[in-house]
PDB file of N, CA and C in Angstrom:
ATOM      1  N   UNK A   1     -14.193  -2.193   2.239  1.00  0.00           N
ATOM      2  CA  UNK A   1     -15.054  -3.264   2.696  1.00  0.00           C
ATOM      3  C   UNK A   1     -15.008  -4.438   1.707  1.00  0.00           C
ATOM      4  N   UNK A   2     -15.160  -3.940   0.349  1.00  0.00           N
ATOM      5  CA  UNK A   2     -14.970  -4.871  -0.370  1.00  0.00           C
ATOM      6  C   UNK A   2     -13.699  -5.542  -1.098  1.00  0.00           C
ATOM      7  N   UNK A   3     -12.798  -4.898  -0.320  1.00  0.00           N
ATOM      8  CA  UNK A   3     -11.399  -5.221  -0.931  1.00  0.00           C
ATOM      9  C   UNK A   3     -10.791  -4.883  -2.024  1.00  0.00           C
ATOM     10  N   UNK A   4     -11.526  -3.824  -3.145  1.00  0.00           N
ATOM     11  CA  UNK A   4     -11.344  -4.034  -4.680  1.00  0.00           C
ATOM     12  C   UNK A   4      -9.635  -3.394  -4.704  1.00  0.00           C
ATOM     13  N   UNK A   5      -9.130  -3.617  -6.034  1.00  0.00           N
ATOM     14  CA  UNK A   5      -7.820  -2.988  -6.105  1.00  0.00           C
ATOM     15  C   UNK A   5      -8.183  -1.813  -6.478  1.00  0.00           C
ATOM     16  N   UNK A   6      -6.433  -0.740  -5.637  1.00  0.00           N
ATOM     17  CA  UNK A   6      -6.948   0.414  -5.375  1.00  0.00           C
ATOM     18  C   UNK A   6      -7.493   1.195  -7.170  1.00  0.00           C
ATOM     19  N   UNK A   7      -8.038   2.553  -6.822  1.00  0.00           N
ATOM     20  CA  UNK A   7      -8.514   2.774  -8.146  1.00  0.00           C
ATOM     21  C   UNK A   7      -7.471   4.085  -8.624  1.00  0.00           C
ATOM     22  N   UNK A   8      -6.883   3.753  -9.917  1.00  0.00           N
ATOM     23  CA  UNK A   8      -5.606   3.975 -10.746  1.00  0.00           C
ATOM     24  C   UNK A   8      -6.410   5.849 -11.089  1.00  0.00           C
ATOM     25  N   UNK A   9      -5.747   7.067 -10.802  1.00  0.00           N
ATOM     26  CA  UNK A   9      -6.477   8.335 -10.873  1.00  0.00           C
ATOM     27  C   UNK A   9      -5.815   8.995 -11.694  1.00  0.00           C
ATOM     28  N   UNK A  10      -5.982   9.408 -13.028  1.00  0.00           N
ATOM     29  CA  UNK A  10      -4.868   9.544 -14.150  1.00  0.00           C
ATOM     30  C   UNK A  10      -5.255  11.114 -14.261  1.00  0.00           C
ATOM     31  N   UNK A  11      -4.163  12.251 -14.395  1.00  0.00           N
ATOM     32  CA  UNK A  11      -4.320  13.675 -14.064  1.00  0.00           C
ATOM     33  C   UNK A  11      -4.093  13.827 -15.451  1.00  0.00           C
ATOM     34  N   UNK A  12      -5.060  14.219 -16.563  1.00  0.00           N
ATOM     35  CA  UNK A  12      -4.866  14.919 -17.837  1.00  0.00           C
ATOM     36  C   UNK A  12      -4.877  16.398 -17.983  1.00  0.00           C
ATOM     37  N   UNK A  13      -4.682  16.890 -18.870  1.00  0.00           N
ATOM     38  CA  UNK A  13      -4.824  18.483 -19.352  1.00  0.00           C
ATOM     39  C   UNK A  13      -6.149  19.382 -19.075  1.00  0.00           C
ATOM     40  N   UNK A  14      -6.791  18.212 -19.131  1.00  0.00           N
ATOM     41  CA  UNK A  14      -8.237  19.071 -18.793  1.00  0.00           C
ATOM     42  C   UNK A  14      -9.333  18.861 -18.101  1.00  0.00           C
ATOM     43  N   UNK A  15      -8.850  16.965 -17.335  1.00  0.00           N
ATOM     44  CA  UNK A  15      -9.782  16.180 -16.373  1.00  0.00           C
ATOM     45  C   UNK A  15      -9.121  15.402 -15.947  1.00  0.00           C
ATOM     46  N   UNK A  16      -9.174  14.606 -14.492  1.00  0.00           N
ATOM     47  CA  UNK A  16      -9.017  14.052 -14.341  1.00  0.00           C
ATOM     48  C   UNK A  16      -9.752  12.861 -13.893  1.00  0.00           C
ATOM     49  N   UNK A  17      -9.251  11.738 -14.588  1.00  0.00           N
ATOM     50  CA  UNK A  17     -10.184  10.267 -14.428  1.00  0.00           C
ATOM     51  C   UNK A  17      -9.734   9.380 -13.299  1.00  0.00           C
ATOM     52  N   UNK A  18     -10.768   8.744 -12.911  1.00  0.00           N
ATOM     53  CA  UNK A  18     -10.328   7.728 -12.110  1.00  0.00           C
ATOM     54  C   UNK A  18     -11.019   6.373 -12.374  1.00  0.00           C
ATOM     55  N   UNK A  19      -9.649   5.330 -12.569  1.00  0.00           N
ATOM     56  CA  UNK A  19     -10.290   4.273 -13.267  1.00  0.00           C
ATOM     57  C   UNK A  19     -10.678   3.259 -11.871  1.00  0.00           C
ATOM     58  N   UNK A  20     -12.035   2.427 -11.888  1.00  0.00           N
ATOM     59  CA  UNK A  20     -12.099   1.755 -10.792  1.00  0.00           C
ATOM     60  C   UNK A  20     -11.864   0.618 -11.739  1.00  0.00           C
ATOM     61  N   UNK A  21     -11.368  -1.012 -10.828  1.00  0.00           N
ATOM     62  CA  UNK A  21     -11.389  -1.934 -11.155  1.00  0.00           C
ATOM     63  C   UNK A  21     -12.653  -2.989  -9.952  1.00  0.00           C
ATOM     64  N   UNK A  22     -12.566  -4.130 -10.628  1.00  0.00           N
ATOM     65  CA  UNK A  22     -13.307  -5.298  -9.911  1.00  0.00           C
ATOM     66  C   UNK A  22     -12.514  -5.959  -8.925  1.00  0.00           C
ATOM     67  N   UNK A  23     -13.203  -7.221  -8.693  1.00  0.00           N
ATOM     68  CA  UNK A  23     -12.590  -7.477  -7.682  1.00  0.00           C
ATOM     69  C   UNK A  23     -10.939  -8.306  -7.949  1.00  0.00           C
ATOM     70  N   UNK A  24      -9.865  -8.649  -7.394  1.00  0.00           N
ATOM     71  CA  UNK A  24      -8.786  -9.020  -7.885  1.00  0.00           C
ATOM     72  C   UNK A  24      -7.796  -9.553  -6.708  1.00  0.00           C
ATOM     73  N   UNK A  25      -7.308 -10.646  -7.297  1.00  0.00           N
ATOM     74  CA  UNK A  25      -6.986 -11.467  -6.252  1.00  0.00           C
ATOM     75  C   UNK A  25      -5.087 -10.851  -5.901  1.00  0.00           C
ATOM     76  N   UNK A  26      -4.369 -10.953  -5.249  1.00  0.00           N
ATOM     77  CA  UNK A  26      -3.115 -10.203  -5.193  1.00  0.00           C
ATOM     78  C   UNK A  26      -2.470 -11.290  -6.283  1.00  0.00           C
ATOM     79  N   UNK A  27      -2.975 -11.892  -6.529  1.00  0.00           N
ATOM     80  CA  UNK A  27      -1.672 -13.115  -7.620  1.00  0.00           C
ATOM     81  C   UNK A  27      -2.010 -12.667  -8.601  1.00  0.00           C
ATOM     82  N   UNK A  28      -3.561 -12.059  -8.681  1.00  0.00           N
ATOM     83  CA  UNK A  28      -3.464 -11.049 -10.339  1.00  0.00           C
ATOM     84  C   UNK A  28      -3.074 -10.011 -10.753  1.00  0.00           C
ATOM     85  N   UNK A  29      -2.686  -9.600  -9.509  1.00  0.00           N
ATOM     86  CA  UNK A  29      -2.233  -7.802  -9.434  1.00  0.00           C
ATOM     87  C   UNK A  29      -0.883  -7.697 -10.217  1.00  0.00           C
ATOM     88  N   UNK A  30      -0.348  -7.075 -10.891  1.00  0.00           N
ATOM     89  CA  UNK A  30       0.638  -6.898 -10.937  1.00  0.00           C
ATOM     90  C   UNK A  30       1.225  -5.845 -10.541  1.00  0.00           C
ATOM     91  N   UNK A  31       2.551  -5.601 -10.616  1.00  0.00           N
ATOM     92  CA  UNK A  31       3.567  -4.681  -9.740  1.00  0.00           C
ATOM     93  C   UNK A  31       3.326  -3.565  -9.596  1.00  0.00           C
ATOM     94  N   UNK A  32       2.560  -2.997 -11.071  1.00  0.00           N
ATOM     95  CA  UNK A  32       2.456  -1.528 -10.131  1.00  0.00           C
ATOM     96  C   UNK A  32       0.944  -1.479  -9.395  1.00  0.00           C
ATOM     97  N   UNK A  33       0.340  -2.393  -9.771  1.00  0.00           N
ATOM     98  CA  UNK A  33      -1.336  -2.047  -8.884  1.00  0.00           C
ATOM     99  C   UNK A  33      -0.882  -2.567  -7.449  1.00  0.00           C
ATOM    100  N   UNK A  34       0.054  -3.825  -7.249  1.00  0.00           N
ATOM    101  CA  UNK A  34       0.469  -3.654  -6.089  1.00  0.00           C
ATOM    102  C   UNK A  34       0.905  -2.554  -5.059  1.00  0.00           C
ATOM    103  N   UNK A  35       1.672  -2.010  -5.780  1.00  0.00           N
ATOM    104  CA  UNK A  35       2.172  -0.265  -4.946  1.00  0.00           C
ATOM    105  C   UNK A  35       1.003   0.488  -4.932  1.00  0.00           C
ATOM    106  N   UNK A  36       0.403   0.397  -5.958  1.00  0.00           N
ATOM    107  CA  UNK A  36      -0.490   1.639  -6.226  1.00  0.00           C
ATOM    108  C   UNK A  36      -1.862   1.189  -5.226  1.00  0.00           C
ATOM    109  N   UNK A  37      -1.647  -0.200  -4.626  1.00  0.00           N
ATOM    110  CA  UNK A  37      -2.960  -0.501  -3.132  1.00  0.00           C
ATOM    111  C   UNK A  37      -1.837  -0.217  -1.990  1.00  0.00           C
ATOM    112  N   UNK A  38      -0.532  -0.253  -2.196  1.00  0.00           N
ATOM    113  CA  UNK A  38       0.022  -0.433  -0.748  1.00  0.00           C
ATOM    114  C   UNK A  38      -0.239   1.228  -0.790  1.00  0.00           C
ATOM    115  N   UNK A  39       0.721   1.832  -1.644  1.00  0.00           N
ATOM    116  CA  UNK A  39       0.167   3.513  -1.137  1.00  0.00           C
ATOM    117  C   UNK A  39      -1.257   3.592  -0.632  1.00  0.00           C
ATOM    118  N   UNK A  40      -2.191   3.328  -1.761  1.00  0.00           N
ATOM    119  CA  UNK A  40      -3.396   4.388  -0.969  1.00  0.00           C
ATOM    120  C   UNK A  40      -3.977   3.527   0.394  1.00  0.00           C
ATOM    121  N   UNK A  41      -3.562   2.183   0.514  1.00  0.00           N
ATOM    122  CA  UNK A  41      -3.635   1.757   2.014  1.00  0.00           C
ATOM    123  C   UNK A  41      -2.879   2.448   3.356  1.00  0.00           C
ATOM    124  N   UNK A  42      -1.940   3.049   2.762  1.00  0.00           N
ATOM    125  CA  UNK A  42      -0.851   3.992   3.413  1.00  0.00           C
ATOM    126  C   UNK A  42      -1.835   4.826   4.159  1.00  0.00           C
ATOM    127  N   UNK A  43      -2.441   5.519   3.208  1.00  0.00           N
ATOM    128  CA  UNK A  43      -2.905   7.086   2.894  1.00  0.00           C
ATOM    129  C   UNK A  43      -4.318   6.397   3.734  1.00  0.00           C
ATOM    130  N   UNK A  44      -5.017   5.529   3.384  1.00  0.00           N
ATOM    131  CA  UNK A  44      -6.260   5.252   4.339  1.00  0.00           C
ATOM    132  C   UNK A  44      -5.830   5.691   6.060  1.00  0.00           C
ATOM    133  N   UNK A  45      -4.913   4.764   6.155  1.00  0.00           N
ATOM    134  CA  UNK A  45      -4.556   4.498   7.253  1.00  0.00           C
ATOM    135  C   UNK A  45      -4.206   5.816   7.694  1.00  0.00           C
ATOM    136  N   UNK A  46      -3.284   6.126   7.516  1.00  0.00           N
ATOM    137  CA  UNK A  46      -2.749   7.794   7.727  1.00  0.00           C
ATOM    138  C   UNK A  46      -4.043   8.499   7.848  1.00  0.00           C
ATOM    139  N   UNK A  47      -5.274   8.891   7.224  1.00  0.00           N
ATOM    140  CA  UNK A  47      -6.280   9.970   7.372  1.00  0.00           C
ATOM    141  C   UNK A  47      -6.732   9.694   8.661  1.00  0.00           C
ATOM    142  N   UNK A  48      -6.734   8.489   9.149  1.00  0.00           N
ATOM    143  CA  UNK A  48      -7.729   7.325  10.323  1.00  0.00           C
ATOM    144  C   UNK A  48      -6.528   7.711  11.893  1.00  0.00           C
ATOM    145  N   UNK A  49      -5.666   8.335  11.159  1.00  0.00           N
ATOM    146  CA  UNK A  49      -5.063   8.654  12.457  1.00  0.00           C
ATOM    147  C   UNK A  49      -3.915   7.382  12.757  1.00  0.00           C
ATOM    148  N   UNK A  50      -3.767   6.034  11.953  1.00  0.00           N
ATOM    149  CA  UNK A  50      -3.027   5.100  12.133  1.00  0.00           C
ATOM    150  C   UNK A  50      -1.767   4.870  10.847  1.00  0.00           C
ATOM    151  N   UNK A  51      -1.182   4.146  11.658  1.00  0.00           N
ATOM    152  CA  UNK A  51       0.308   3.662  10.723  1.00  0.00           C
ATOM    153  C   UNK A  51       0.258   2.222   9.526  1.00  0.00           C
ATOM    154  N   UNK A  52       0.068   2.115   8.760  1.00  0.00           N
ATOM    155  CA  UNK A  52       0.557   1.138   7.917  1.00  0.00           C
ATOM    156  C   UNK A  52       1.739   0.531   8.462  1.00  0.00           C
ATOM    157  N   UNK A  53       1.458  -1.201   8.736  1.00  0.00           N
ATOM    158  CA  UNK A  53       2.625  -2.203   8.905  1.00  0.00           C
ATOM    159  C   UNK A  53       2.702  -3.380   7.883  1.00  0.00           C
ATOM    160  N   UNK A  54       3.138  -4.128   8.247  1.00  0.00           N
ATOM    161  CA  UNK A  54       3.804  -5.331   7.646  1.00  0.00           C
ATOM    162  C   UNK A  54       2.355  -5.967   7.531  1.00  0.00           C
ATOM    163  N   UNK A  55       1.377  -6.196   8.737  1.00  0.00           N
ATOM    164  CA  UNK A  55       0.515  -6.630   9.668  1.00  0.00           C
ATOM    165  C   UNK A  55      -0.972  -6.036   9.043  1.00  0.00           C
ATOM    166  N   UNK A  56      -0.992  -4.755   8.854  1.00  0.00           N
ATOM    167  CA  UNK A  56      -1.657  -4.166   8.169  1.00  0.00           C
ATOM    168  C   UNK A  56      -2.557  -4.356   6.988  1.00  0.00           C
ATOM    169  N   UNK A  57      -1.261  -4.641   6.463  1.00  0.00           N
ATOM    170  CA  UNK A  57      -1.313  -4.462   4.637  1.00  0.00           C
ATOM    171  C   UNK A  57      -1.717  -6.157   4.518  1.00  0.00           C
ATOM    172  N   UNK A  58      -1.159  -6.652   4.917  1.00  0.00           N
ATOM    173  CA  UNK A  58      -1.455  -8.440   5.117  1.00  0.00           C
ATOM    174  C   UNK A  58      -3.065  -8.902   5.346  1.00  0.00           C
ATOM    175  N   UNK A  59      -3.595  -8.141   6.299  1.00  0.00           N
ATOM    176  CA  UNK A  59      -4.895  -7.841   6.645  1.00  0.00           C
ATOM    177  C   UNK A  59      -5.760  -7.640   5.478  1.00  0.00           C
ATOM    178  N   UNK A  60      -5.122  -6.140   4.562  1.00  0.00           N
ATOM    179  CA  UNK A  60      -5.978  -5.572   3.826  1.00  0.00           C
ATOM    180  C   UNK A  60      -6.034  -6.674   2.723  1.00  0.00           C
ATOM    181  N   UNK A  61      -4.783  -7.147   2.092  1.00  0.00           N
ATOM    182  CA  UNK A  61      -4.906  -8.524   1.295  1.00  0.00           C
ATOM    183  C   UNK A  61      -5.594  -9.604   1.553  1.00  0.00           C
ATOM    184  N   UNK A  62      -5.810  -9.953   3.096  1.00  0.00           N
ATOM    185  CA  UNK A  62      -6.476 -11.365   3.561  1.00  0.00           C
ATOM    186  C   UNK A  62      -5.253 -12.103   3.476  1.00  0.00           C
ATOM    187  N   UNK A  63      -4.051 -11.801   3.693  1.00  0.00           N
ATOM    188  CA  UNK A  63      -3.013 -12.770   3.383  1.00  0.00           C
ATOM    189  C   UNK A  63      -2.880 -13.782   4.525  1.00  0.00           C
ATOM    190  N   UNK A  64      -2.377 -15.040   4.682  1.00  0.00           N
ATOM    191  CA  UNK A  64      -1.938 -15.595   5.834  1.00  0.00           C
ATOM    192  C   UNK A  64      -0.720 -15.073   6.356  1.00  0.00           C
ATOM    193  N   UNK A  65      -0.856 -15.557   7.623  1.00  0.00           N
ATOM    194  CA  UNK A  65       0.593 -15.196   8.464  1.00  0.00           C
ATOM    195  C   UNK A  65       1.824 -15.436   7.740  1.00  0.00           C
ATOM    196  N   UNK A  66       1.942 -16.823   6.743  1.00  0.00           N
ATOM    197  CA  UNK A  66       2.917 -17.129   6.231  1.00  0.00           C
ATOM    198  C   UNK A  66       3.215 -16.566   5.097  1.00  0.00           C
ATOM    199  N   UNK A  67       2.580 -15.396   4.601  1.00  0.00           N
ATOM    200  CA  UNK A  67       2.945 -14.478   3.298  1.00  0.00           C
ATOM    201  C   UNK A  67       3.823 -13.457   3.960  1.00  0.00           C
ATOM    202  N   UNK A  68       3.994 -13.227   5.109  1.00  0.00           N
ATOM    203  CA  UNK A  68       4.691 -11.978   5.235  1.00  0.00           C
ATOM    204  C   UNK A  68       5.687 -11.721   4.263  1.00  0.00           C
ATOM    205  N   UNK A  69       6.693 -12.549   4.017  1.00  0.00           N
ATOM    206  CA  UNK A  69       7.896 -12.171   3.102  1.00  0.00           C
ATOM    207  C   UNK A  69       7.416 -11.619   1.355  1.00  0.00           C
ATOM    208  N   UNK A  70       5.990 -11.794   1.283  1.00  0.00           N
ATOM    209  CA  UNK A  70       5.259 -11.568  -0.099  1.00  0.00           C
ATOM    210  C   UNK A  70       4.834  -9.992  -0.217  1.00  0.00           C
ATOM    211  N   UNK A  71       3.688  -9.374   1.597  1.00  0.00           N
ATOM    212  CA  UNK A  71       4.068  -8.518   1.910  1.00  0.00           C
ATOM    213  C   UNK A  71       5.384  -7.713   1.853  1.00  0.00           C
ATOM    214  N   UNK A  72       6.124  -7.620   2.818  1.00  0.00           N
ATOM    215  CA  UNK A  72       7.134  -7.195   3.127  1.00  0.00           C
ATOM    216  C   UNK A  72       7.832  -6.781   1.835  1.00  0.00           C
ATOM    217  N   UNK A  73       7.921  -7.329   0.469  1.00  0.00           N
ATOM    218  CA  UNK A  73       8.404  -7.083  -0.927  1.00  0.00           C
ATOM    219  C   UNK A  73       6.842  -6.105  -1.532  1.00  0.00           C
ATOM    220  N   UNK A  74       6.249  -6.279  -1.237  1.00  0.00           N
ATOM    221  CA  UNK A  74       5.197  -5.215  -1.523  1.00  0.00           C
ATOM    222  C   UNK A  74       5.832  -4.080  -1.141  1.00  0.00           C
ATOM    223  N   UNK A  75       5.658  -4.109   0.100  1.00  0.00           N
ATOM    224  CA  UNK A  75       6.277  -2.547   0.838  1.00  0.00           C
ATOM    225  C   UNK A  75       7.677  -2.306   0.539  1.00  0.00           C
ATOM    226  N   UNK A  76       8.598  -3.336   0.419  1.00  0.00           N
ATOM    227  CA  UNK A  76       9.644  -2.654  -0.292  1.00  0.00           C
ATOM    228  C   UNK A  76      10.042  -1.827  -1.736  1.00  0.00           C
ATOM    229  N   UNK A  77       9.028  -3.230  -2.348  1.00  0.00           N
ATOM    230  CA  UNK A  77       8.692  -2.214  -3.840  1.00  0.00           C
ATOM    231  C   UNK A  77       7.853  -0.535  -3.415  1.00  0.00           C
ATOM    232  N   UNK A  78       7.194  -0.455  -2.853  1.00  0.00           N
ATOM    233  CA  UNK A  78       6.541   0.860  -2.791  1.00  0.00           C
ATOM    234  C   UNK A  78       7.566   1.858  -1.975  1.00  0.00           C
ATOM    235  N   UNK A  79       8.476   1.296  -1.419  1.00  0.00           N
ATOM    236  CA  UNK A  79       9.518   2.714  -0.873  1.00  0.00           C
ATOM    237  C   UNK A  79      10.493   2.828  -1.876  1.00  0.00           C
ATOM    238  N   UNK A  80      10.595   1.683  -2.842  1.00  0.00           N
ATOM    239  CA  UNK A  80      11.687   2.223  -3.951  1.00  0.00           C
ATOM    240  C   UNK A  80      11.054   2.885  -4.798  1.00  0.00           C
ATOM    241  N   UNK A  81       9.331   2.992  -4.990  1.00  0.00           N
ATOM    242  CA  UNK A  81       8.886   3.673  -6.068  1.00  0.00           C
ATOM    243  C   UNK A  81       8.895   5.153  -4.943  1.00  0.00           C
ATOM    244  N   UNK A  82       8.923   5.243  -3.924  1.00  0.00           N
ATOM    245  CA  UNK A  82       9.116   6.554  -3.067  1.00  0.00           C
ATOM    246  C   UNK A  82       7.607   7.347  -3.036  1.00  0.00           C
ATOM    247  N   UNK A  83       7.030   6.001  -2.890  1.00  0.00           N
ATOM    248  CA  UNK A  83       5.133   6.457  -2.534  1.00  0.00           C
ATOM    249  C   UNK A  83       5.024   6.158  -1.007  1.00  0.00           C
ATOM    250  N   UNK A  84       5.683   5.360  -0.289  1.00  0.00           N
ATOM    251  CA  UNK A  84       5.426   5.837   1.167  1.00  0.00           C
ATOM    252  C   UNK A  84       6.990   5.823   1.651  1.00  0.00           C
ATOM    253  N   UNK A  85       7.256   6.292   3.366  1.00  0.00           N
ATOM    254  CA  UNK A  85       8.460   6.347   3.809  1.00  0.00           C
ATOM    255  C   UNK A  85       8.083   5.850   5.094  1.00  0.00           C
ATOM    256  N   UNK A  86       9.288   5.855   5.742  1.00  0.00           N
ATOM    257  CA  UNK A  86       9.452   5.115   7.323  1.00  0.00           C
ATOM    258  C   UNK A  86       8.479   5.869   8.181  1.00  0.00           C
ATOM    259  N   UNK A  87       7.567   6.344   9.078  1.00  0.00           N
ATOM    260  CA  UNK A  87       7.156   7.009   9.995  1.00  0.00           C
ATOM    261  C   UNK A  87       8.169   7.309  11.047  1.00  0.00           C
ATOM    262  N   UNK A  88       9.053   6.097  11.012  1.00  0.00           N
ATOM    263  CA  UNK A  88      10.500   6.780  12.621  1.00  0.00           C
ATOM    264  C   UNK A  88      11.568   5.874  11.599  1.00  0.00           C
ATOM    265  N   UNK A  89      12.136   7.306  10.890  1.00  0.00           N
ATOM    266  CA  UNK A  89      13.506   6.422  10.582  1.00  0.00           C
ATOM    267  C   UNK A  89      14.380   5.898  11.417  1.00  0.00           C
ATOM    268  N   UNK A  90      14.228   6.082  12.686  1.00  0.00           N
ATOM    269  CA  UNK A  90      15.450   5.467  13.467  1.00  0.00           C
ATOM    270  C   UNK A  90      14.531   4.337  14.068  1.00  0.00           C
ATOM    271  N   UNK A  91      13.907   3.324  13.509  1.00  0.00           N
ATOM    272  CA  UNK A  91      13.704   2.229  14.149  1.00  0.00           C
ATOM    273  C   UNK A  91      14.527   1.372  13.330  1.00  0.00           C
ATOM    274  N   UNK A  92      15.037   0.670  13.823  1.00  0.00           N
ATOM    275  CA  UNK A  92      16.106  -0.180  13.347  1.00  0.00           C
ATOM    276  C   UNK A  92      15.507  -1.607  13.097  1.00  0.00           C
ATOM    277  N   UNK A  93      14.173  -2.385  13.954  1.00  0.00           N
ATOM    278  CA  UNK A  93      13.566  -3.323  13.855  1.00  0.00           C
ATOM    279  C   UNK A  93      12.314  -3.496  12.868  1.00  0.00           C
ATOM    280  N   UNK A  94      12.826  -4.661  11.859  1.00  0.00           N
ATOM    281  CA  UNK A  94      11.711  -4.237  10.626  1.00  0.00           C
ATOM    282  C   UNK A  94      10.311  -4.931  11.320  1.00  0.00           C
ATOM    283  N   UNK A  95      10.502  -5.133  12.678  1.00  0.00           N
ATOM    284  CA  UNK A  95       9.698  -6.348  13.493  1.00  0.00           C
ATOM    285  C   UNK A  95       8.731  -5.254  13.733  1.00  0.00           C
ATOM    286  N   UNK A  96       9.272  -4.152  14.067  1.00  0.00           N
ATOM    287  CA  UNK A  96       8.251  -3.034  14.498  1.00  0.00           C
ATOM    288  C   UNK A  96       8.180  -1.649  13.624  1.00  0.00           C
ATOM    289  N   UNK A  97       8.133  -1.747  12.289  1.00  0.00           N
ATOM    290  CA  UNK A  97       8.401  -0.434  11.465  1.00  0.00           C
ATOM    291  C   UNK A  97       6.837  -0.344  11.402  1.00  0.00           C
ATOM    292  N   UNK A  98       6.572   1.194  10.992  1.00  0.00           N
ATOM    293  CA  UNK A  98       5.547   1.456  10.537  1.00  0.00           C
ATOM    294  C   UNK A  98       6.058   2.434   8.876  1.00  0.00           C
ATOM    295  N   UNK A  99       4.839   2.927   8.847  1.00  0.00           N
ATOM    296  CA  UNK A  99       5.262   3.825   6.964  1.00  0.00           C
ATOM    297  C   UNK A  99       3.782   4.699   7.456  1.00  0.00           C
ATOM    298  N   UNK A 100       4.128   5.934   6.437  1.00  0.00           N
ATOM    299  CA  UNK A 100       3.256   7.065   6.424  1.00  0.00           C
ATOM    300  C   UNK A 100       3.523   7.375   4.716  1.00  0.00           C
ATOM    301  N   UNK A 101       2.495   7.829   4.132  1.00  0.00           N
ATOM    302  CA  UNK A 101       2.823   8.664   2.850  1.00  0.00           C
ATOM    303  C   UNK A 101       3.932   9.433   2.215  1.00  0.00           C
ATOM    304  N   UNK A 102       4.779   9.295   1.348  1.00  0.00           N
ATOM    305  CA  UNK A 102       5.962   9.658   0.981  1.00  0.00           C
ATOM    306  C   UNK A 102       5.399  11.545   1.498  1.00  0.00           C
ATOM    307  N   UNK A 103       4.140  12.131   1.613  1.00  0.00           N
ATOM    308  CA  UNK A 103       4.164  13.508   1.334  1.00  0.00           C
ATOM    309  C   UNK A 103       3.558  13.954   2.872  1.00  0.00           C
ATOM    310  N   UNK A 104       3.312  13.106   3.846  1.00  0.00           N
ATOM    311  CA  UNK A 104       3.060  13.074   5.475  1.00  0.00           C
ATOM    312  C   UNK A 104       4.133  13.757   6.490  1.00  0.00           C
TER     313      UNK A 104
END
């Protein structure tokens, strides 16, 4: 609801923490808090019964229509870090791809 960036969950030896942050604009984010909102936007979406898109994730940023290509390098960075994957690898149109959790 409130948009915050996602919150970073660090697995130690004997606890695990989860760090929350404030609020943060995507031009402050850097690369890996970027992946690390496109995944667990993935993973929202996925529990809710729905697919993460291009369209989606743009939404969850507040981005304009004309960021897609800003998007779209979001989500590419997050399939090279291999935190989400295609939902139908055989769609050939990136016009209509969706993504599910690398572990879905």
């Amino acid at each position: 609801m409130f948009q915050l960036p996602a919150p970073d969950f660090r697995v130690g030896e004997r606890r695990t923490s989860a760090l929350l942050f404030a609020h943060m604009a995507i031009e402050q984010m850097d690369r890996n808090d970027r992946i690390r909102a496109c995944y667990q936007h993935c993973c929202l979406r996925y529990v809710m019964n729905e697919r993460m898109t291009n369209q989606s994730l743009r939404e969850r940023f507040k981005l304009s229509e004309d960021k897609t290509a800003t998007v779209s390098q979001i989500i590419a960075a997050t399939l090279d870090a291999e935190k989400i994957k295609l939902a139908d690898p055989a769609q050939t149109s990136t016009r209509y791809r969706s993504y599910v959790p690398f572990w879905a």
